[in-house]
N, C-alpha and C. Protein backbone atom coordinates (compact mmCIF):
# COMPACT_ATOMS: atom_id res chain seq x y z
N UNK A 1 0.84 -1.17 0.00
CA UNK A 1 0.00 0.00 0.00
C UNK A 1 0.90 1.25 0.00
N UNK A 2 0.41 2.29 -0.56
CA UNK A 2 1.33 3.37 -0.94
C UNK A 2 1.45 4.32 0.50
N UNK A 3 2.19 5.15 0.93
CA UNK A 3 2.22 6.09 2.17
C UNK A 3 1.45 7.23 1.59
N UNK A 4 1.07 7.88 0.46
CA UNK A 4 1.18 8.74 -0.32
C UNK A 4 0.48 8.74 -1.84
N UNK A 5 -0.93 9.56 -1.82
CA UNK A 5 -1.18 8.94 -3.29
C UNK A 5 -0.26 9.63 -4.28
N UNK A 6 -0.95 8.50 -5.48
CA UNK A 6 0.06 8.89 -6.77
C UNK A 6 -1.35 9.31 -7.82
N UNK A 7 -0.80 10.70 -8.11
CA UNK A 7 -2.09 11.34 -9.48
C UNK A 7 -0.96 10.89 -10.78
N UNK A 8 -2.05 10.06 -11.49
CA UNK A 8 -1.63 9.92 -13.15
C UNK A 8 -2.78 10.86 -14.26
N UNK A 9 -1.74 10.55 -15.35
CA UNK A 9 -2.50 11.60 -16.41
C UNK A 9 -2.79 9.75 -16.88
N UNK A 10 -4.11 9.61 -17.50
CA UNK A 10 -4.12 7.88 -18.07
C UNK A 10 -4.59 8.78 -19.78
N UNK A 11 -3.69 8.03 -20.74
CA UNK A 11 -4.52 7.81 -21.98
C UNK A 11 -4.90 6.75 -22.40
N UNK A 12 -5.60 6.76 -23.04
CA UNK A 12 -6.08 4.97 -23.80
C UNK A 12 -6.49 5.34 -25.42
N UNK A 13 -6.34 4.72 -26.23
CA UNK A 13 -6.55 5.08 -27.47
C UNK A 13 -7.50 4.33 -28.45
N UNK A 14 -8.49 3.99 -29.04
CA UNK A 14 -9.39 3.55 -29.54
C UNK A 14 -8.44 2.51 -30.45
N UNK A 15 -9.00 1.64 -30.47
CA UNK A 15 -8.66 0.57 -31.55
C UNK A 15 -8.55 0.85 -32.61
N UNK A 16 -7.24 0.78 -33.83
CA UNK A 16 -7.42 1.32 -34.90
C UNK A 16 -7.60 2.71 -35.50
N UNK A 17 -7.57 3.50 -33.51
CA UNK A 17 -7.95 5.03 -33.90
C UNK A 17 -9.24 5.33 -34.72
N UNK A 18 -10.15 4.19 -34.54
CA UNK A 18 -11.45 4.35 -34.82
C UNK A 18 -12.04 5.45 -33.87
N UNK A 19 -12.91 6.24 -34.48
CA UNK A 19 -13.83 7.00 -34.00
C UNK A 19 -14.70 6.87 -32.76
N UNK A 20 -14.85 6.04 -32.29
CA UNK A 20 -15.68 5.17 -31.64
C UNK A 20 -16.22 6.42 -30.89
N UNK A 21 -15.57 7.68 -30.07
CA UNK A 21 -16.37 8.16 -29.33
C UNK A 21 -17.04 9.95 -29.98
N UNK A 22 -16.92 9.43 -31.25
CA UNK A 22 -17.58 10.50 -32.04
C UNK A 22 -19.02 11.08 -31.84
N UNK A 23 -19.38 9.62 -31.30
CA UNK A 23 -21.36 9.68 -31.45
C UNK A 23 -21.50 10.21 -29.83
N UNK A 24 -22.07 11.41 -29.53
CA UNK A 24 -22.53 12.24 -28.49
C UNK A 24 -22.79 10.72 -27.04
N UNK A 25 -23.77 9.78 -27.96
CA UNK A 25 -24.26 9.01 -26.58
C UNK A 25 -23.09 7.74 -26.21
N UNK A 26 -22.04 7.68 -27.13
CA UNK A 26 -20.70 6.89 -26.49
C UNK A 26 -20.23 7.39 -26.08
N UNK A 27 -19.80 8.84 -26.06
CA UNK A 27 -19.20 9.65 -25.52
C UNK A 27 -19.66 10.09 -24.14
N UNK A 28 -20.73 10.31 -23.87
CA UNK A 28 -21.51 10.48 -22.36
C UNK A 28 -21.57 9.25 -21.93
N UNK A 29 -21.37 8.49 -22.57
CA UNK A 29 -21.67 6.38 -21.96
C UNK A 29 -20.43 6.52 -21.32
N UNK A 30 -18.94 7.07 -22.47
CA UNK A 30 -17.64 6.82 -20.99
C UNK A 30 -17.78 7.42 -20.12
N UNK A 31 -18.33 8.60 -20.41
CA UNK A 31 -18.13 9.68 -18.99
C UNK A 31 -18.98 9.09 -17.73
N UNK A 32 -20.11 8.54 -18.36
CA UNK A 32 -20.53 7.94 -16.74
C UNK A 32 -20.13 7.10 -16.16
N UNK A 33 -18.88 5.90 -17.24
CA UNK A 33 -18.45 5.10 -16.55
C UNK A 33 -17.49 5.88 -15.62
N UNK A 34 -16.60 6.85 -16.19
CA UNK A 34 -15.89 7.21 -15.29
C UNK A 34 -16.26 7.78 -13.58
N UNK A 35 -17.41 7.82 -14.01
CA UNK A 35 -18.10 8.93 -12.89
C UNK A 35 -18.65 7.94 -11.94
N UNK A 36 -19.36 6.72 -12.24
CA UNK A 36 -19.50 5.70 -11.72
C UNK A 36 -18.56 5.45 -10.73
N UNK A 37 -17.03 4.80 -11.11
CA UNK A 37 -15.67 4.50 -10.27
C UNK A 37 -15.85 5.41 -9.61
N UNK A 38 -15.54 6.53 -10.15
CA UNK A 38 -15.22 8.02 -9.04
C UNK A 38 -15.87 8.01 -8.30
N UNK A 39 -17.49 7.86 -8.40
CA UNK A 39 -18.52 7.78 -7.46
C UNK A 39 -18.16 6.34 -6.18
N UNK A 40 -18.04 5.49 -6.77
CA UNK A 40 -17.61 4.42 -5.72
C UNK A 40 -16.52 3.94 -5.45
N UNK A 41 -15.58 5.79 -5.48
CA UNK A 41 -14.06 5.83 -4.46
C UNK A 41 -13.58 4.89 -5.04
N UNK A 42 -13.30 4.56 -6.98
CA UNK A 42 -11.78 3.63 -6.92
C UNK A 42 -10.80 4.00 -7.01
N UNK A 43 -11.10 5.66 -7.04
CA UNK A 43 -10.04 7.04 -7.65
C UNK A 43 -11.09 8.72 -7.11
N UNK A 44 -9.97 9.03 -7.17
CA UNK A 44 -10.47 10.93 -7.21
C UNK A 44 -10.31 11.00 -8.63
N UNK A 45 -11.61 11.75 -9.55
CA UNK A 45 -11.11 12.44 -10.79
C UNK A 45 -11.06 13.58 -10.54
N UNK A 46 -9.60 14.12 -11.30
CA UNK A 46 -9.50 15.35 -11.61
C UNK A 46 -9.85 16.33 -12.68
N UNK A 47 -9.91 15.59 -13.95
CA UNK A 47 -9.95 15.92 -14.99
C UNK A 47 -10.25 15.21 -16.34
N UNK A 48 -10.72 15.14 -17.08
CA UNK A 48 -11.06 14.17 -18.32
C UNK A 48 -11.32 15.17 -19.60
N UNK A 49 -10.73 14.07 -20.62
CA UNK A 49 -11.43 14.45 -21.80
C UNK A 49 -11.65 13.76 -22.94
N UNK A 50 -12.60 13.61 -23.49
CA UNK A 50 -13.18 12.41 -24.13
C UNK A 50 -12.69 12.35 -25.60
N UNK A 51 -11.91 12.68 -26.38
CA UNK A 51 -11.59 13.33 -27.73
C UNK A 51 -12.69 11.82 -28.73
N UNK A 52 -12.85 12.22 -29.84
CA UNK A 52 -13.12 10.67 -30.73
C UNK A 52 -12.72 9.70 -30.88
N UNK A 53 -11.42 9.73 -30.75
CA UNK A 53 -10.83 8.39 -30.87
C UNK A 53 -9.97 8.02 -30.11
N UNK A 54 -9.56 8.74 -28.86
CA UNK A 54 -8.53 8.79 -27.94
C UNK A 54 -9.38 9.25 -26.61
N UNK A 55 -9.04 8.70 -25.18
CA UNK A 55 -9.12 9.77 -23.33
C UNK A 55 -8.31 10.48 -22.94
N UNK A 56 -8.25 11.22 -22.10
CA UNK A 56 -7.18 11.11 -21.37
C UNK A 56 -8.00 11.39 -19.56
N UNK A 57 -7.88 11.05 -19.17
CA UNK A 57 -7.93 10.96 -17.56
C UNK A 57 -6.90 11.21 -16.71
N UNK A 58 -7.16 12.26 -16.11
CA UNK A 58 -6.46 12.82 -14.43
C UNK A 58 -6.61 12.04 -13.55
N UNK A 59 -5.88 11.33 -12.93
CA UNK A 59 -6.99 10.91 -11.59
C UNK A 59 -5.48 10.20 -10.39
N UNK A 60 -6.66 10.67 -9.30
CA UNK A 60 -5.52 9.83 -8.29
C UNK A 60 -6.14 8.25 -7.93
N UNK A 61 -5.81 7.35 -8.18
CA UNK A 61 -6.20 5.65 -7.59
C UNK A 61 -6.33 5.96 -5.41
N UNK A 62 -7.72 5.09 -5.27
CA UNK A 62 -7.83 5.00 -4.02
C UNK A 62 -6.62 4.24 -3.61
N UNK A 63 -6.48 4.26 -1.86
CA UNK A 63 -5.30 3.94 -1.83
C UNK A 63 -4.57 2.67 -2.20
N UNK A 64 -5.79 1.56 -1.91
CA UNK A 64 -5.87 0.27 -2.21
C UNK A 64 -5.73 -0.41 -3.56
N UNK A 65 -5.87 0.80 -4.52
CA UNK A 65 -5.86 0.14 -5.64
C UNK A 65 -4.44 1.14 -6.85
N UNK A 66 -4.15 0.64 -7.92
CA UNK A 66 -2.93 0.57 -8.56
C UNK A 66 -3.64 1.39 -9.76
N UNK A 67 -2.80 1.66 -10.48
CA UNK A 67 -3.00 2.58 -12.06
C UNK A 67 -3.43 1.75 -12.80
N UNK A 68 -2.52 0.55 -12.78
CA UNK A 68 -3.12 -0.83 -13.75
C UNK A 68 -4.47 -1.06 -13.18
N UNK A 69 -5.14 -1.35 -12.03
CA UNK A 69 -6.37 -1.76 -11.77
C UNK A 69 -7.59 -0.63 -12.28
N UNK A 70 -6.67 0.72 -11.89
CA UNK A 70 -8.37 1.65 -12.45
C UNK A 70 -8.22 1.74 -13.64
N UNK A 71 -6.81 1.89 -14.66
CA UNK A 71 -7.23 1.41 -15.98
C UNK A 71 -8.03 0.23 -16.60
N UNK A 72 -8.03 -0.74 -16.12
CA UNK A 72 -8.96 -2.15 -16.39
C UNK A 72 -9.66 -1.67 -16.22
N UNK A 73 -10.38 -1.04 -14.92
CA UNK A 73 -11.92 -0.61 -14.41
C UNK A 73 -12.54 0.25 -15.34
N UNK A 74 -11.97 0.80 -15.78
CA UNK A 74 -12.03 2.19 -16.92
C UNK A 74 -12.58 1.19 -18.35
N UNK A 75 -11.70 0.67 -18.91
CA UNK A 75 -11.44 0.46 -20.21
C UNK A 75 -12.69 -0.61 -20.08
N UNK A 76 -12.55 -1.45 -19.25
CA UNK A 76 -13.47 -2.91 -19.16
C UNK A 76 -14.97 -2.63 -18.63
N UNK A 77 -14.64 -1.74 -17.68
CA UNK A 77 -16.02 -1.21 -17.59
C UNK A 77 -16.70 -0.65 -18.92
N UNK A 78 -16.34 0.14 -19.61
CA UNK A 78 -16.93 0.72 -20.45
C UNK A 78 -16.86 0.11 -21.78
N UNK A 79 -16.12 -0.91 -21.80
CA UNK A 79 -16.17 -1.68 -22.76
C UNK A 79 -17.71 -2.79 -22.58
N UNK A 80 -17.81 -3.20 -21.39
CA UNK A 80 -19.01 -3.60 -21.33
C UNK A 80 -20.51 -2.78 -21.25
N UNK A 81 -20.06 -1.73 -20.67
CA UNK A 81 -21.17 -0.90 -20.92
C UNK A 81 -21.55 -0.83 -22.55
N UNK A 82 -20.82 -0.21 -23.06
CA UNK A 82 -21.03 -0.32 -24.71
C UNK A 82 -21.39 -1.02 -25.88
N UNK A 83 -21.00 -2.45 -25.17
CA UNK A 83 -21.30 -3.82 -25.93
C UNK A 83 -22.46 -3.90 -26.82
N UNK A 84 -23.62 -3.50 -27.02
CA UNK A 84 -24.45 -3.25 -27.35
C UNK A 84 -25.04 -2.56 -28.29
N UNK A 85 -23.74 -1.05 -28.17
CA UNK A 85 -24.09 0.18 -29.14
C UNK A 85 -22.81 -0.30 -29.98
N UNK A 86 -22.17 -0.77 -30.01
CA UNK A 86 -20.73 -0.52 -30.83
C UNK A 86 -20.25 -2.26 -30.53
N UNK A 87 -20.09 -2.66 -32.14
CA UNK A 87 -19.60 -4.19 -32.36
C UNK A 87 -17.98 -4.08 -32.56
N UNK A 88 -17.22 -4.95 -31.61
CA UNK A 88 -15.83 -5.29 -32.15
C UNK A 88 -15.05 -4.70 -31.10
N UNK A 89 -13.72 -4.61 -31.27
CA UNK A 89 -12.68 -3.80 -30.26
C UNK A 89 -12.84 -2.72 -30.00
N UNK A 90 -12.84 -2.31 -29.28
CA UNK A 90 -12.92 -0.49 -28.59
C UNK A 90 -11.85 -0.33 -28.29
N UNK A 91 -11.24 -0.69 -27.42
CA UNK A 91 -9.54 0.14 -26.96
C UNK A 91 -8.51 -0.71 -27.75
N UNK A 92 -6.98 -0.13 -28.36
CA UNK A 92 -5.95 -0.70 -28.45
C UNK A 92 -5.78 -1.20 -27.12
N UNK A 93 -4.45 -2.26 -27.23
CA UNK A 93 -4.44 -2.93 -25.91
C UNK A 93 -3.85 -2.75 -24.59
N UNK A 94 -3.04 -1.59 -25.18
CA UNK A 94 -1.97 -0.73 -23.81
C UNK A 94 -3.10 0.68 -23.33
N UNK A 95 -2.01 1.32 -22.84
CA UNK A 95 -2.67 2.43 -22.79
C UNK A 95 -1.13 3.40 -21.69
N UNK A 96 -1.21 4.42 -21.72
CA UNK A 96 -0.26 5.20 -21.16
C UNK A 96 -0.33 5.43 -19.73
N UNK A 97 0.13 5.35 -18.98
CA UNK A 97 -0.16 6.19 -17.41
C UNK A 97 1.66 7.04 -17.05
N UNK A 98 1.05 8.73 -17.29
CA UNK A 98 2.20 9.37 -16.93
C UNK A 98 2.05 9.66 -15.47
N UNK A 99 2.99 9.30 -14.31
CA UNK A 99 2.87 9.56 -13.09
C UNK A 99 3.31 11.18 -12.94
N UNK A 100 2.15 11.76 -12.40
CA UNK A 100 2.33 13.26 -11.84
C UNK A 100 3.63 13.90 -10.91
N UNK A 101 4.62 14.02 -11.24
CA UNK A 101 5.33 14.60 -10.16
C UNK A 101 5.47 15.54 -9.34
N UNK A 102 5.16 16.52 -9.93
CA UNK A 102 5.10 18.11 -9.52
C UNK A 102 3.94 18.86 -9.77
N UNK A 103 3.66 19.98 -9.04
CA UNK A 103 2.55 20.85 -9.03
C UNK A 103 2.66 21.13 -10.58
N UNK A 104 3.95 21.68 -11.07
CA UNK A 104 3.95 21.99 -12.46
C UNK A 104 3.45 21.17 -13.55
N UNK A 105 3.99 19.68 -13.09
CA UNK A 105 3.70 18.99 -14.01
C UNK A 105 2.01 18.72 -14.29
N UNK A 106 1.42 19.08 -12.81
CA UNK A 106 0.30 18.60 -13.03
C UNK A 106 -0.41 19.77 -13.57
N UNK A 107 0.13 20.78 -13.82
CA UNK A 107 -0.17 22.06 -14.31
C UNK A 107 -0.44 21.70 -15.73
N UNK A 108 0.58 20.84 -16.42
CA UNK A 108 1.08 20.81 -17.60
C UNK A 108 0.19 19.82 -18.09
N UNK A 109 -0.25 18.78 -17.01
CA UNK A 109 -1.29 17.78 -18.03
C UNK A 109 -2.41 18.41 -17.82
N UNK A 110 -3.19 18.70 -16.98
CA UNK A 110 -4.31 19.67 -17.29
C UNK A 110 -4.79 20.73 -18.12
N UNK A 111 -3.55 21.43 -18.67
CA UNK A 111 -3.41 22.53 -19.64
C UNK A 111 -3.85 21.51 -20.65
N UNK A 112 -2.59 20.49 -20.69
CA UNK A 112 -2.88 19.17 -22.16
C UNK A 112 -3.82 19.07 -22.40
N UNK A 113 -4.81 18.42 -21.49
CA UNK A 113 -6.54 17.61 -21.49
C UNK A 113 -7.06 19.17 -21.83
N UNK A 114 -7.27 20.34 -21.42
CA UNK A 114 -8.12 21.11 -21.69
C UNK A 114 -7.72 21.88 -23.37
N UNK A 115 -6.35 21.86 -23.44
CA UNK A 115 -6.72 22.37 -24.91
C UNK A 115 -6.42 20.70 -26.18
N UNK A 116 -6.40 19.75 -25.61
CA UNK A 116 -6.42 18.92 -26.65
C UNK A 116 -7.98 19.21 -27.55
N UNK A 117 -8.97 19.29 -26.86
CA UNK A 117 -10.29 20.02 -28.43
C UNK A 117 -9.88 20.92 -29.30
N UNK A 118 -9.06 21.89 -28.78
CA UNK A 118 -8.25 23.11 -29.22
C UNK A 118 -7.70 22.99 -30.26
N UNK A 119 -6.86 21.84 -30.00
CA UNK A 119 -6.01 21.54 -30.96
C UNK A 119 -6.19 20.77 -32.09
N UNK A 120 -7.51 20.21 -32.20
CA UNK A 120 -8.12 19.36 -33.26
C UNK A 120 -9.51 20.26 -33.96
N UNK A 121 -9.12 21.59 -33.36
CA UNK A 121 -9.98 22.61 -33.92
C UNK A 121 -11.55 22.39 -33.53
N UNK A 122 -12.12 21.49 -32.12
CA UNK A 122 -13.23 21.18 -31.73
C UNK A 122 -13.31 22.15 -30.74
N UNK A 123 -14.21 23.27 -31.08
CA UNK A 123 -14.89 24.53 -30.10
C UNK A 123 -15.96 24.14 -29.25
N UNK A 124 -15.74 24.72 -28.30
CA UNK A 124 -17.13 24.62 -27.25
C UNK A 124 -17.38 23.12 -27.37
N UNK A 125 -16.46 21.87 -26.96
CA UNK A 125 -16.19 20.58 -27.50
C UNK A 125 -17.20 20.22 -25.61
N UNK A 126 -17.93 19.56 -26.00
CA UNK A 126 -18.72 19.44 -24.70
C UNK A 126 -18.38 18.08 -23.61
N UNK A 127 -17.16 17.15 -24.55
CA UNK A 127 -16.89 16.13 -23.47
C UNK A 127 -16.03 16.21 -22.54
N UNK A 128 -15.87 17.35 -21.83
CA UNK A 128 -13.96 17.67 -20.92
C UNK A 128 -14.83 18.05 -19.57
N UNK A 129 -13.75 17.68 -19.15
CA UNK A 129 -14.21 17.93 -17.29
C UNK A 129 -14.86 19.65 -16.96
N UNK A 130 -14.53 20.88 -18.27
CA UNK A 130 -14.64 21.92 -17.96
C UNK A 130 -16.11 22.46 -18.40
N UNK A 131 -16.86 21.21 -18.35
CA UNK A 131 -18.35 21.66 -19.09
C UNK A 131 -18.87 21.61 -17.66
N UNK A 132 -19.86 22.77 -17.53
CA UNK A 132 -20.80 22.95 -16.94
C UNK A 132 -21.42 21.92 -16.10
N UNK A 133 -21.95 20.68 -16.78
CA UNK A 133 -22.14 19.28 -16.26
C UNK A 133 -21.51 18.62 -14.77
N UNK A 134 -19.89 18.78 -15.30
CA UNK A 134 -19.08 17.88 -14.85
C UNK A 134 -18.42 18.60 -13.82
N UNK A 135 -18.21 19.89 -13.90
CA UNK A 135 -17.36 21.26 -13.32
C UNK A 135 -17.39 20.31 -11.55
N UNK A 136 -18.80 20.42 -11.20
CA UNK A 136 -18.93 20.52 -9.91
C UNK A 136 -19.00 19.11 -9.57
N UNK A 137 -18.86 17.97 -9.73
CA UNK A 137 -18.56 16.64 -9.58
C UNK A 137 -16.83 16.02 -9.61
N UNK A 138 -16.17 16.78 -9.78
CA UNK A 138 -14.33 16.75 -9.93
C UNK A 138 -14.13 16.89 -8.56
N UNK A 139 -13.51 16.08 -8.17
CA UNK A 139 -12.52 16.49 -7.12
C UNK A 139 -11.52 17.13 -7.01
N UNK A 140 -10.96 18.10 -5.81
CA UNK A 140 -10.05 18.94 -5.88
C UNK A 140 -8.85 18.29 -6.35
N UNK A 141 -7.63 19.23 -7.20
CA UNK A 141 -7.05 19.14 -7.65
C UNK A 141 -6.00 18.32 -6.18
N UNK A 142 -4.78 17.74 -6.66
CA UNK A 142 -4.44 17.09 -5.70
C UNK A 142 -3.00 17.91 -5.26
N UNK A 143 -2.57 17.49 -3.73
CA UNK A 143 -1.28 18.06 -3.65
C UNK A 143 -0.66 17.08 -3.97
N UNK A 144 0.69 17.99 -4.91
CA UNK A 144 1.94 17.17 -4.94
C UNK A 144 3.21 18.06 -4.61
């Protein structure tokens, strides 16, 4: 067990870089999975953003549990949630977890997640932790 949590930035990337979370109601389908976990303490979220074919997730793991475990919870959860709307692979099979070191750094992935819409030229892009929706359901940012 850790003395100390650890905040990761998590990406995961769609299979094939398929689109998969193009369609408004897959796209709100991950977000509740995420919100789900968060809701039943497997992690604090800090931050998210849903792009089409790629996540990325802020988050600190409860203490009990590992980066590898809330990624499974993440990916597998919502892979089963989806089963239904969307036939075939959803995630490639890795996925990234950058461990947060510094206030700065965590400065630096948050900046990332909020202008990655920015940068794919998606305005007023409604799947990121900074919508109205989601604002007040985030947990405080974490110390590091």
């Amino acid at each position: 067990m850790r003395l100390k949590p650890q905040t990761y930035a998590l990406t995961s990337i769609a299979c094939q870089r398929r689109h998969v979370f193009q369609r408004d109601t897959i796209a709100e389908l991950f977000i509740a999975t995420i919100f789900r976990y968060r809701d039943a303490g497997k992690f604090k979220l800090h931050a998210f953003v849903v792009m089409p074919d790629h996540v990325h997730v802020l988050l600190t793991p409860a203490q009990d549990l590992s980066i590898e475990r809330c990624a499974q919870l993440i990916k597998g959860g919502f892979s089963f949630a989806v089963r239904k709307q969307f036939m075939g692979e959803v995630w490639q099979e890795d996925y990234h977890a950058h461990r947060v070191i510094d206030s700065d750094d965590l400065r630096s992935q948050i900046l990332y997640i909020v202008n990655n819409p920015v940068r794919k030229r998606l305005m007023e892009y409604p799947h990121i932790h900074t919508a109205s929706e989601y604002v007040s359901r985030l947990d405080p940012q974490p110390e590091i």
